[in-house]
PDB file of N, CA and C in Angstrom:
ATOM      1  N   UNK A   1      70.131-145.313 -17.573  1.00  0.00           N
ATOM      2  CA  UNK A   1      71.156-145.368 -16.565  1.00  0.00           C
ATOM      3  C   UNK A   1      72.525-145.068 -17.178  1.00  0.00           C
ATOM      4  N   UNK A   2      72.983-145.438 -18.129  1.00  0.00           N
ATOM      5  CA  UNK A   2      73.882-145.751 -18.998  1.00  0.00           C
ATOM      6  C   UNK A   2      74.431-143.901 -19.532  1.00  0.00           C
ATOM      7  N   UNK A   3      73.197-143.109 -19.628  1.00  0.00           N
ATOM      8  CA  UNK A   3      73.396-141.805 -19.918  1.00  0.00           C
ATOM      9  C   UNK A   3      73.952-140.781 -18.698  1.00  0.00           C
ATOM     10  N   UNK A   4      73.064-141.348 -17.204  1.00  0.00           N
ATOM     11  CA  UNK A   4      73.471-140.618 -16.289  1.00  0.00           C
ATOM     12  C   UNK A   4      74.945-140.846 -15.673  1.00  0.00           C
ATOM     13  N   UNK A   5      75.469-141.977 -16.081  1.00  0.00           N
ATOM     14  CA  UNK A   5      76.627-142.250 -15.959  1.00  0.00           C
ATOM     15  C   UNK A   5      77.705-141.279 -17.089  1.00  0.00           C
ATOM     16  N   UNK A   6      77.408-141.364 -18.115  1.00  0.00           N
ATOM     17  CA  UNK A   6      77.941-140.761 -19.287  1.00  0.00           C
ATOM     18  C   UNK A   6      77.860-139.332 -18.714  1.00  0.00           C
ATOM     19  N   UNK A   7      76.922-138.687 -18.467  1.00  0.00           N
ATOM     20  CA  UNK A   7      76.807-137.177 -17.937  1.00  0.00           C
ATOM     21  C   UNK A   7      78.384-137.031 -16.713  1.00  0.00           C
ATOM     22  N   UNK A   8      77.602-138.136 -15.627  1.00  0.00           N
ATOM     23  CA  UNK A   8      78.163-137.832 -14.732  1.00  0.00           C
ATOM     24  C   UNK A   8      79.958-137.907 -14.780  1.00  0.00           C
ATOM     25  N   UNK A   9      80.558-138.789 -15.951  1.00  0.00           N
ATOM     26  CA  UNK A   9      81.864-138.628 -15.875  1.00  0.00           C
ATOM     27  C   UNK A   9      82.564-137.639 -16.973  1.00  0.00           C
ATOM     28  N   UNK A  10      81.427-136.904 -17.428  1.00  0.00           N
ATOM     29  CA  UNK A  10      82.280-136.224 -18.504  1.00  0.00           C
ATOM     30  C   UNK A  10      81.775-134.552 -17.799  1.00  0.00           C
ATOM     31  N   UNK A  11      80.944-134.582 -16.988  1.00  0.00           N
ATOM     32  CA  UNK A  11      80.826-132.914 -16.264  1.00  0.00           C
ATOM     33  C   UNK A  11      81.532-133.568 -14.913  1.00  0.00           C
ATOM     34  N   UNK A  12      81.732-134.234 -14.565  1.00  0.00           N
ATOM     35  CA  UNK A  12      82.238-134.578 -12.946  1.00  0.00           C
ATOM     36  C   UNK A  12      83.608-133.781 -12.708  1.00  0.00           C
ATOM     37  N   UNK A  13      84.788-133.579 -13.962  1.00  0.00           N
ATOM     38  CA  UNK A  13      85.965-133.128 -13.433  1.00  0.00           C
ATOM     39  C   UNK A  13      85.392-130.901 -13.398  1.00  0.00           C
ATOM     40  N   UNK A  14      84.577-131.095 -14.608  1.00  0.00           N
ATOM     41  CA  UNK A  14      84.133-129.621 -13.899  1.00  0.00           C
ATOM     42  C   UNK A  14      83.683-129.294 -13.077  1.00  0.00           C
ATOM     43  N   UNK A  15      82.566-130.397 -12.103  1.00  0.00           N
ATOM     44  CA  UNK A  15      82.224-129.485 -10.972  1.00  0.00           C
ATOM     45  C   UNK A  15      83.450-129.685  -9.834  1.00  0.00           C
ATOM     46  N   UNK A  16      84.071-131.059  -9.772  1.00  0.00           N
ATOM     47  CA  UNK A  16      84.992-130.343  -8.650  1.00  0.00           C
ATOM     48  C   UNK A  16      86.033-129.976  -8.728  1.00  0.00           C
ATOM     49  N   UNK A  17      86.258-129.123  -9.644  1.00  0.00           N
ATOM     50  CA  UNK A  17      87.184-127.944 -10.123  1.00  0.00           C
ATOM     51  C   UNK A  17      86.406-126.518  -9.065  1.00  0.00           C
ATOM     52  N   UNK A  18      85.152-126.602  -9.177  1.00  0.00           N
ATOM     53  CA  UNK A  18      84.321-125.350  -9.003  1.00  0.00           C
ATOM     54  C   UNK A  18      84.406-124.922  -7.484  1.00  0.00           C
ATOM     55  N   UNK A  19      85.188-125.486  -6.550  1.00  0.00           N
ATOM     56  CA  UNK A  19      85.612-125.184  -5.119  1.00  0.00           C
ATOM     57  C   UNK A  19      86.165-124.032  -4.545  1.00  0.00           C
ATOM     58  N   UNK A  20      86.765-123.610  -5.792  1.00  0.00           N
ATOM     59  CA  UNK A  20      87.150-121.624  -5.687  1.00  0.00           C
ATOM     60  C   UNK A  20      86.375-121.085  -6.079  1.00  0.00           C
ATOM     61  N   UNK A  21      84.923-121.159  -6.366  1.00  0.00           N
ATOM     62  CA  UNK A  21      84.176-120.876  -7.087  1.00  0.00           C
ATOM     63  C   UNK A  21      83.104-120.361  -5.650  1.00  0.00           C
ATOM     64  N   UNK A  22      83.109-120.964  -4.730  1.00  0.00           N
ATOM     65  CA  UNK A  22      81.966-120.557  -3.543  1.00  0.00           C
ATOM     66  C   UNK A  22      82.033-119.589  -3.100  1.00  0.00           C
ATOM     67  N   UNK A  23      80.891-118.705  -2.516  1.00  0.00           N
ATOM     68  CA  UNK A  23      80.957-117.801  -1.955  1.00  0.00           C
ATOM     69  C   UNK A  23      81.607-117.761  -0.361  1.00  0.00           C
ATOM     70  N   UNK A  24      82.372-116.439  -0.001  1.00  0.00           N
ATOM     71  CA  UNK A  24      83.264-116.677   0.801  1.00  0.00           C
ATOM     72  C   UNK A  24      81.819-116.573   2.280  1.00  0.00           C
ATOM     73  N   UNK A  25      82.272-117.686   3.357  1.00  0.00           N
ATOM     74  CA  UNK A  25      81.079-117.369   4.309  1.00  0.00           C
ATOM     75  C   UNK A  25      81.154-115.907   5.052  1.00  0.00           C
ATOM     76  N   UNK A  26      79.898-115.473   5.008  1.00  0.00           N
ATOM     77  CA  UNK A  26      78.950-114.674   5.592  1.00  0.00           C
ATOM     78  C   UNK A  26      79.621-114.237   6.553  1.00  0.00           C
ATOM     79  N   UNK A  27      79.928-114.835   7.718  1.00  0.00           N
ATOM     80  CA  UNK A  27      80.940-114.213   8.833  1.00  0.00           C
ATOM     81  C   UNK A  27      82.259-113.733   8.915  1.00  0.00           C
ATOM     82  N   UNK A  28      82.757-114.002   7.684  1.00  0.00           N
ATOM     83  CA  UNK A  28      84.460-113.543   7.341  1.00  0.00           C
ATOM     84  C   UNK A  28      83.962-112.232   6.927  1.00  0.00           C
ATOM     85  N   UNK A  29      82.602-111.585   5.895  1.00  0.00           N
ATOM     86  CA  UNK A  29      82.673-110.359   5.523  1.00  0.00           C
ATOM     87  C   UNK A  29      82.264-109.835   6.881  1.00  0.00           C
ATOM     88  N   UNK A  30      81.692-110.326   7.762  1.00  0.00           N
ATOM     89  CA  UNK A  30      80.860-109.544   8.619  1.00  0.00           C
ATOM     90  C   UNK A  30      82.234-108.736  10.049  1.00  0.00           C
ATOM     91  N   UNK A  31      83.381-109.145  10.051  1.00  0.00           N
ATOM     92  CA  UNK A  31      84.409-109.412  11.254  1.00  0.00           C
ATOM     93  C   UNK A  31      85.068-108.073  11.070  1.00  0.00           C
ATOM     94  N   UNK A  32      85.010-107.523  10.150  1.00  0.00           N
ATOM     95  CA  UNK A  32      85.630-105.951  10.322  1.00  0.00           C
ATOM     96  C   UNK A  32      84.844-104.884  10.536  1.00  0.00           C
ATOM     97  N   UNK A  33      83.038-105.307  10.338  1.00  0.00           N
ATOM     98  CA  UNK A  33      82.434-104.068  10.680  1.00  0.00           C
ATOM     99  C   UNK A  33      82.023-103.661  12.102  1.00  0.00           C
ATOM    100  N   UNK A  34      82.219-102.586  12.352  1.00  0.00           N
ATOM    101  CA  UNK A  34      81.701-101.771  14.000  1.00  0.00           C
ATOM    102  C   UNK A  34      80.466-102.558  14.074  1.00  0.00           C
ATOM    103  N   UNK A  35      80.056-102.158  15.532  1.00  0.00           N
ATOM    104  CA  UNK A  35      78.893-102.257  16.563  1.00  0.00           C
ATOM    105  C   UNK A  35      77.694-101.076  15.587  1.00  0.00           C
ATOM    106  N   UNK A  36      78.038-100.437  14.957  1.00  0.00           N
ATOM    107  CA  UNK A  36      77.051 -99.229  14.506  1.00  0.00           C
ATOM    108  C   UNK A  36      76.389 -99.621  13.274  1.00  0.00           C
ATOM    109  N   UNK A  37      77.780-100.516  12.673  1.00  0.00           N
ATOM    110  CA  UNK A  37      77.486-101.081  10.720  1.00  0.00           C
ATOM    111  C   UNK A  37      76.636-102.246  11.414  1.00  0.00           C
ATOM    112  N   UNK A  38      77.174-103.329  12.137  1.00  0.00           N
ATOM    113  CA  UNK A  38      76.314-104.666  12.392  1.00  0.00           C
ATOM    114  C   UNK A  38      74.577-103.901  12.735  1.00  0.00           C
ATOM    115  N   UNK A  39      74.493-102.851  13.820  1.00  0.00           N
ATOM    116  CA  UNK A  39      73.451-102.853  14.224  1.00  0.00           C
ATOM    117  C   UNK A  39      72.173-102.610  12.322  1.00  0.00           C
ATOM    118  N   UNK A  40      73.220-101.625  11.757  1.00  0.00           N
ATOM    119  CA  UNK A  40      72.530-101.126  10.402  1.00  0.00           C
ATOM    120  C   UNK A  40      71.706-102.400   9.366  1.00  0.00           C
ATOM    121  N   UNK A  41      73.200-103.265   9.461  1.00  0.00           N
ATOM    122  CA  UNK A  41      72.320-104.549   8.898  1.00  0.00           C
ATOM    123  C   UNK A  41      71.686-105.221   9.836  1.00  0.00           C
ATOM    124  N   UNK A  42      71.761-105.099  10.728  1.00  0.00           N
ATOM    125  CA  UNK A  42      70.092-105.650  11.662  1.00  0.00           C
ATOM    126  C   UNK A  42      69.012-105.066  11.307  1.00  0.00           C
ATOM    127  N   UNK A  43      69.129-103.856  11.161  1.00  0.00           N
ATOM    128  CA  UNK A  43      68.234-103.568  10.743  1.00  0.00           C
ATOM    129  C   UNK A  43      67.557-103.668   9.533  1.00  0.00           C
ATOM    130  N   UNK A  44      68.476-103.284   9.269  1.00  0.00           N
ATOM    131  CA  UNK A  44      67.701-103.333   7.301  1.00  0.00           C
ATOM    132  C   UNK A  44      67.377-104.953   7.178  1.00  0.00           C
ATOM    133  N   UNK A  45      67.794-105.876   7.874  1.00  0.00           N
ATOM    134  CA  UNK A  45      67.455-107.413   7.163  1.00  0.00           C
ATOM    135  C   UNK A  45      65.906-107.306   8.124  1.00  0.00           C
ATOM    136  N   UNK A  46      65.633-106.762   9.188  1.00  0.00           N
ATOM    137  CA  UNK A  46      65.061-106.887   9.776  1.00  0.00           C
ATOM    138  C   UNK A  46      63.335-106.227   9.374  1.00  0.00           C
ATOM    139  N   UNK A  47      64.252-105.368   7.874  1.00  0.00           N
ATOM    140  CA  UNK A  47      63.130-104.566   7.649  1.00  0.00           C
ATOM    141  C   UNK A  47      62.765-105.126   6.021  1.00  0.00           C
ATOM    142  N   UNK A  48      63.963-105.948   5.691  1.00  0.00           N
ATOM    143  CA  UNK A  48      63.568-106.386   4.489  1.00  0.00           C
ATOM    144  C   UNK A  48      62.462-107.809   5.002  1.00  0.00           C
ATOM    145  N   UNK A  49      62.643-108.323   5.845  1.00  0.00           N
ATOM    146  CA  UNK A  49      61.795-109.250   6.189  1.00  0.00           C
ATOM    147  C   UNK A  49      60.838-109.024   6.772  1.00  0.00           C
ATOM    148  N   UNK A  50      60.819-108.070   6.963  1.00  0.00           N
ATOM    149  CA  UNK A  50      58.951-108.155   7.944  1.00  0.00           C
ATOM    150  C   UNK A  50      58.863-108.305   8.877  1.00  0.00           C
ATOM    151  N   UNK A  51      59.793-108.040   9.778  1.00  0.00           N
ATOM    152  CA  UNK A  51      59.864-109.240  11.133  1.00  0.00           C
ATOM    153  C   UNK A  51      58.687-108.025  12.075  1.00  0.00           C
ATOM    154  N   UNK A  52      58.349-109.183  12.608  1.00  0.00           N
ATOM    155  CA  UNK A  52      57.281-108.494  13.849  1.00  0.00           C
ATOM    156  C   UNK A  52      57.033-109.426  14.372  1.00  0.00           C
ATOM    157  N   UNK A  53      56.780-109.577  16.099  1.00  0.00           N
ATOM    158  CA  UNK A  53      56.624-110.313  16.997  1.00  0.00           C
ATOM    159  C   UNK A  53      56.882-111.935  16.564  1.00  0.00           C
ATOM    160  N   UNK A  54      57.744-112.099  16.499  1.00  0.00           N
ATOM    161  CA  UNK A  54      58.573-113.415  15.833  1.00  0.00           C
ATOM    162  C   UNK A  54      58.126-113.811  15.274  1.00  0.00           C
ATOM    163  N   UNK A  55      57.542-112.919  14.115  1.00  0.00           N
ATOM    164  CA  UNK A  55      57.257-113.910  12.679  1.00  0.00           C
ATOM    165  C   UNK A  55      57.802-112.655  11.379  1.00  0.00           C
ATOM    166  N   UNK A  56      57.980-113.870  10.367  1.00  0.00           N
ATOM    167  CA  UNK A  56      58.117-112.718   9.575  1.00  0.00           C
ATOM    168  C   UNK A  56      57.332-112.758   8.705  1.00  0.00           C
ATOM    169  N   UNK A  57      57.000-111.105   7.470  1.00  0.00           N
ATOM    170  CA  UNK A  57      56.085-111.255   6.650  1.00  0.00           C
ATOM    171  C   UNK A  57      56.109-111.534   5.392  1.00  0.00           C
ATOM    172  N   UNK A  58      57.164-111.870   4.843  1.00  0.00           N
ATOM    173  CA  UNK A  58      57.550-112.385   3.741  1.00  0.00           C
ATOM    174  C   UNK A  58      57.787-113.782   3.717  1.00  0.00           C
ATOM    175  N   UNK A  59      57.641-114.472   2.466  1.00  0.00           N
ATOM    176  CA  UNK A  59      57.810-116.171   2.052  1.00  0.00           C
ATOM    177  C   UNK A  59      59.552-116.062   1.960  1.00  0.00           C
ATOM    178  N   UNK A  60      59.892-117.133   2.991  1.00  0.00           N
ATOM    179  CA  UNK A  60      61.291-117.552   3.097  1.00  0.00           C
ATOM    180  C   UNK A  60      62.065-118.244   1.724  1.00  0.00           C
ATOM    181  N   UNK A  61      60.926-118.634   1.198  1.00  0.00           N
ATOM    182  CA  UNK A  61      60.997-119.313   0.042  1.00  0.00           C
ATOM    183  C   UNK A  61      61.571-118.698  -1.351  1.00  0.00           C
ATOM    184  N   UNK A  62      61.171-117.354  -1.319  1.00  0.00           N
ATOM    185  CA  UNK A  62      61.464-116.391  -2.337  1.00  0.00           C
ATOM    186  C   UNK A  62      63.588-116.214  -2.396  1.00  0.00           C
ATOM    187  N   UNK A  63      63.292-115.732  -3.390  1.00  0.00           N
ATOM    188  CA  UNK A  63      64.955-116.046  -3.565  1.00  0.00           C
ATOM    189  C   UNK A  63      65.575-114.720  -2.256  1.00  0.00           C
ATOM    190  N   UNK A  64      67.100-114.979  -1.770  1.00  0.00           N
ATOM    191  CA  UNK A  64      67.308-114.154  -1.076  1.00  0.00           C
ATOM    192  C   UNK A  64      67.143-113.975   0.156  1.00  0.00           C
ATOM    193  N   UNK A  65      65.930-114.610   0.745  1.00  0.00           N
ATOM    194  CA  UNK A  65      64.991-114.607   2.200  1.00  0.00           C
ATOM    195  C   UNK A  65      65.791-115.404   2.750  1.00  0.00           C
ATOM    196  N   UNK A  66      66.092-116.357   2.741  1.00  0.00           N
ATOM    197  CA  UNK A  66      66.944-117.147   3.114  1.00  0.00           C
ATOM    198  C   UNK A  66      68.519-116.875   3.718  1.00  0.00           C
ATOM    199  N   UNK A  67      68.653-116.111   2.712  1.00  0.00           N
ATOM    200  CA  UNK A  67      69.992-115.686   2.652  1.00  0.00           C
ATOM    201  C   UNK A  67      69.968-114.384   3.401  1.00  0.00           C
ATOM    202  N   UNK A  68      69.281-113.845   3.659  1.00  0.00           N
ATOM    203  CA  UNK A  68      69.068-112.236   4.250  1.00  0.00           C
ATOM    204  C   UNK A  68      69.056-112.575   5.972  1.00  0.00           C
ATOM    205  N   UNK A  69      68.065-113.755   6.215  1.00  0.00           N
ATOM    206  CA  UNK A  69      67.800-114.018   7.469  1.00  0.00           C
ATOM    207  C   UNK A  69      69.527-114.809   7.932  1.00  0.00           C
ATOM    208  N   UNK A  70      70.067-115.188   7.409  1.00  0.00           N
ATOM    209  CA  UNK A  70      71.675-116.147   7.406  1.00  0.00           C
ATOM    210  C   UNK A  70      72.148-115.059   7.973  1.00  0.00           C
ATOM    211  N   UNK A  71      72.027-113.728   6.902  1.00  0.00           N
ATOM    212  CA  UNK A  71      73.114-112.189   7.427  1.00  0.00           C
ATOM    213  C   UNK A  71      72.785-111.955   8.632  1.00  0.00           C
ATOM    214  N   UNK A  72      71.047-112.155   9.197  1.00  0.00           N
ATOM    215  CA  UNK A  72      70.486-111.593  10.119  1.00  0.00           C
ATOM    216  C   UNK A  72      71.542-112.186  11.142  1.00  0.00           C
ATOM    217  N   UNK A  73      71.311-113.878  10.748  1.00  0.00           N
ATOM    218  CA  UNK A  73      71.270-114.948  12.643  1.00  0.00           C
ATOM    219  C   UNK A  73      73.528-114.635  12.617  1.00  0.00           C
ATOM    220  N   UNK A  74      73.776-114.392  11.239  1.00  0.00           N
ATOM    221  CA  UNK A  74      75.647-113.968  11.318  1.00  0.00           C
ATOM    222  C   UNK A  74      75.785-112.480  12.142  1.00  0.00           C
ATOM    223  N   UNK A  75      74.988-111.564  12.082  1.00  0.00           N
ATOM    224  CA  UNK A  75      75.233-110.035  12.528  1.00  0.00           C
ATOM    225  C   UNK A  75      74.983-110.477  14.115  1.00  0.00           C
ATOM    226  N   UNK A  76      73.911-111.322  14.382  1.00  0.00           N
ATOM    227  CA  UNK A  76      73.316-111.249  15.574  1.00  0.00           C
ATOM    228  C   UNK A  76      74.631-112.208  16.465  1.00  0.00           C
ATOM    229  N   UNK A  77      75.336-112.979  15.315  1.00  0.00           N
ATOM    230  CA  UNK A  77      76.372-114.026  16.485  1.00  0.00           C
ATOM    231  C   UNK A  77      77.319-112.557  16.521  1.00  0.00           C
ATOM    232  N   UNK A  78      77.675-111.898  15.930  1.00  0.00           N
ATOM    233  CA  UNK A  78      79.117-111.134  16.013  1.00  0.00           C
ATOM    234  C   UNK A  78      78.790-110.308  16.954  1.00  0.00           C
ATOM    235  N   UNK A  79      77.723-110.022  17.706  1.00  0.00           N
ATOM    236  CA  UNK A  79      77.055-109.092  19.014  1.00  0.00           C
ATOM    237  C   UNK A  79      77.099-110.161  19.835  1.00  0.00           C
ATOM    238  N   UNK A  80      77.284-111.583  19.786  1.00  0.00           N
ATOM    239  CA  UNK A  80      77.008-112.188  21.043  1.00  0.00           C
ATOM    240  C   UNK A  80      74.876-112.594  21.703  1.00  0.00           C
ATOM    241  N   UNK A  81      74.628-112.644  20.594  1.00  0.00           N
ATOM    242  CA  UNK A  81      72.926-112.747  20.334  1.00  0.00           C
ATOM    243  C   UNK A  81      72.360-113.690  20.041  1.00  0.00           C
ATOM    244  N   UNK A  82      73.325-114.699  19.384  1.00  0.00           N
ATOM    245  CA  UNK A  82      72.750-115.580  18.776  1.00  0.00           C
ATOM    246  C   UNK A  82      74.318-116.985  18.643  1.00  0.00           C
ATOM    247  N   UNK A  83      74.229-118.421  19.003  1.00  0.00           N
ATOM    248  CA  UNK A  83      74.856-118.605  19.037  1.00  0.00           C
ATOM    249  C   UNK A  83      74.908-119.960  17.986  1.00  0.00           C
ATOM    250  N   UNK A  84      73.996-119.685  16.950  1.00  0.00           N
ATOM    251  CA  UNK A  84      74.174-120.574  15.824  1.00  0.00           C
ATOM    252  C   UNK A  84      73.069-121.537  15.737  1.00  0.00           C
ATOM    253  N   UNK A  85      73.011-122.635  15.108  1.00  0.00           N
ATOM    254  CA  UNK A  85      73.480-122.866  13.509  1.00  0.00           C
ATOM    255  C   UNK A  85      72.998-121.838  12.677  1.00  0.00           C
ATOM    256  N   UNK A  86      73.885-120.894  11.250  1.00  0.00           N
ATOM    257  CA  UNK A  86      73.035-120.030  11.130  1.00  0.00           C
ATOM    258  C   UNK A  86      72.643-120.364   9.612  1.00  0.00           C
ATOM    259  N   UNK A  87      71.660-121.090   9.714  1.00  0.00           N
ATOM    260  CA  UNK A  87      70.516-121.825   8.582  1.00  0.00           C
ATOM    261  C   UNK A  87      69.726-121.150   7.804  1.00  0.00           C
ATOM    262  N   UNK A  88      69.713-120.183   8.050  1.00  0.00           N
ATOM    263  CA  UNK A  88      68.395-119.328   7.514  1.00  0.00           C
ATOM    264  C   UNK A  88      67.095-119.984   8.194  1.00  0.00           C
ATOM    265  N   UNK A  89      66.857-120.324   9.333  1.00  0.00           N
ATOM    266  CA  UNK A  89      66.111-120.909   9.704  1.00  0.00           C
ATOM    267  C   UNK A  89      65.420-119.496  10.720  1.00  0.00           C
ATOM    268  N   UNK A  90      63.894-119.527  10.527  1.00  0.00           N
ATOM    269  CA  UNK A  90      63.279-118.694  11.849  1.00  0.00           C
ATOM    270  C   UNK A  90      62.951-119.451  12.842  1.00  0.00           C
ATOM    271  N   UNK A  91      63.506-120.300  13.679  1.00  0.00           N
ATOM    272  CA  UNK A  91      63.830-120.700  14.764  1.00  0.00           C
ATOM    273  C   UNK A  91      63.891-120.124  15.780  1.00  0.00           C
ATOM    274  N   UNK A  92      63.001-120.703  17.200  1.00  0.00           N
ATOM    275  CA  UNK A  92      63.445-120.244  18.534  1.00  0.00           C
ATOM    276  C   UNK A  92      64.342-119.684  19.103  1.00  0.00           C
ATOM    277  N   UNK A  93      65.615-120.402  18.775  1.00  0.00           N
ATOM    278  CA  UNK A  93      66.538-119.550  18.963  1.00  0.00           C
ATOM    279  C   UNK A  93      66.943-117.633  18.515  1.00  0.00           C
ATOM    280  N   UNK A  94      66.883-118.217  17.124  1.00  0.00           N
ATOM    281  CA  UNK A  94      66.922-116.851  16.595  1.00  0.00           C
ATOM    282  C   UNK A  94      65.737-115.829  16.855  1.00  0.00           C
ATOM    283  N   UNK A  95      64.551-116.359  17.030  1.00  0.00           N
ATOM    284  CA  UNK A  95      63.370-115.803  17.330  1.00  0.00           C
ATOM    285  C   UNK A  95      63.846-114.858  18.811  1.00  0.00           C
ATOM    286  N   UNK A  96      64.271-115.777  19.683  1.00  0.00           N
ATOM    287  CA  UNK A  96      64.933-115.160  21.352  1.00  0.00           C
ATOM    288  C   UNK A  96      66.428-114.281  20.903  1.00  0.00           C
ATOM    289  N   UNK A  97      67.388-114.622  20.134  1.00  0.00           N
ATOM    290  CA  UNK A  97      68.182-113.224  19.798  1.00  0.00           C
ATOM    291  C   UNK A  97      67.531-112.157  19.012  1.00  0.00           C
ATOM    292  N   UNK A  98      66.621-112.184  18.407  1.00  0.00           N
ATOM    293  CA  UNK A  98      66.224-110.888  17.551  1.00  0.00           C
ATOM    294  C   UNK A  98      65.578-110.182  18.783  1.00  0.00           C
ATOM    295  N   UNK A  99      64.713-110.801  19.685  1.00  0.00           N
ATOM    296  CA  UNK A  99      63.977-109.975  20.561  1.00  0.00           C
ATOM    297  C   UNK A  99      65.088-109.650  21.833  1.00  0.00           C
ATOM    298  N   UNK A 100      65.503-110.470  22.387  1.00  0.00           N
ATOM    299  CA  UNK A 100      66.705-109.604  23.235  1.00  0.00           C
ATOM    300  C   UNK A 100      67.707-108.324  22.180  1.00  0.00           C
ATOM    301  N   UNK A 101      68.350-108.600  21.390  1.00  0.00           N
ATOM    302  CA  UNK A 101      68.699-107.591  20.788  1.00  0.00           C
ATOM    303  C   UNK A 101      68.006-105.906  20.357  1.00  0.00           C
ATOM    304  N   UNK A 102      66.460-106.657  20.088  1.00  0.00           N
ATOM    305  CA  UNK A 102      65.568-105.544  20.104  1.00  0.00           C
ATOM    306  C   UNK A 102      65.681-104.668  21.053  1.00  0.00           C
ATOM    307  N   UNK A 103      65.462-105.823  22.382  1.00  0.00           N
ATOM    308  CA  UNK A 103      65.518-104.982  23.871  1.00  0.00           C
ATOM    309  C   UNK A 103      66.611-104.143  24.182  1.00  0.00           C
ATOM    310  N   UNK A 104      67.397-104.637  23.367  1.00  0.00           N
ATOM    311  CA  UNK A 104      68.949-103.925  24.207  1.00  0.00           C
ATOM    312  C   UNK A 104      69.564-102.759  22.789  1.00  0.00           C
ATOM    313  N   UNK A 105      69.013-102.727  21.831  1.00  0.00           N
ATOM    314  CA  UNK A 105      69.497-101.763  20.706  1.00  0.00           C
ATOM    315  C   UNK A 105      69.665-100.905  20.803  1.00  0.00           C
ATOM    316  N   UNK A 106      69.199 -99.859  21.611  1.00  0.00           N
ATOM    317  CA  UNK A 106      69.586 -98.364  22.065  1.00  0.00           C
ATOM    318  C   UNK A 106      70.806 -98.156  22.830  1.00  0.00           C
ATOM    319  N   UNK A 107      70.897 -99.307  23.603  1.00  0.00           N
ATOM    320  CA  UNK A 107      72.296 -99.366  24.293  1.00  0.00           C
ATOM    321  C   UNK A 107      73.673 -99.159  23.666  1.00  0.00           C
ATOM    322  N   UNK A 108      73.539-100.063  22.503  1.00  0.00           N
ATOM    323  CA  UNK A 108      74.596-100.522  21.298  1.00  0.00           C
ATOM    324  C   UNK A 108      75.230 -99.263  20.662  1.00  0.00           C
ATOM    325  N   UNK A 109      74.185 -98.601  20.224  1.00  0.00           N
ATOM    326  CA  UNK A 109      74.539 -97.050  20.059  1.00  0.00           C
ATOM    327  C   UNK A 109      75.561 -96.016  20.859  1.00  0.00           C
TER     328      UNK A 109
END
């Protein structure tokens, strides 16, 4: 006990130093691109994952998957598709914006 204490006060002022250190969220990069760039990364996340009839074919688990499907359920809020939490979760919700969006993608164009 005596050690995890010792750890914890002699790395403690480095990690919360490390607060400029996070990655900036997902939706601040996403707010300047067109209707044409968002649809592109719909796609491509859509194709890095596998997605078919609301499942996908890759392990979420693998590094990245997670984070790819986040870009997905962020591209899909900036269309008005999806209205959050965006977890990396394949969830109902997101399951019902990927397929309305599907439906309506030619339009977007």
């Amino acid at each position: 006990m005596r050690h995890l204490l010792l750890f914890l006060f002699a790395f403690l002022p480095l990690m919360m130093g490390c607060d400029n250190m996070r990655p900036t969220p997902i939706t601040s990069e996403l707010l300047h691109l067109s209707v044409a760039e968002l649809v592109g990364k719909i796609d491509s996340a859509l194709s890095r994952l596998e997605y078919s009839n609301g499942k996908v074919g890759v392990n979420l688990g693998r590094v990245g998957m997670r984070m790819e499907l986040r870009t997905l359920q962020s591209c899909l809020e900036q269309l008005d598709y999806f209205d959050g939490p965006r977890l990396g979760i394949l969830d109902d919700k997101t399951v019902d914006a990927i397929e309305r969006y599907l439906a309506n993608r030619d339009s977007l164009l």
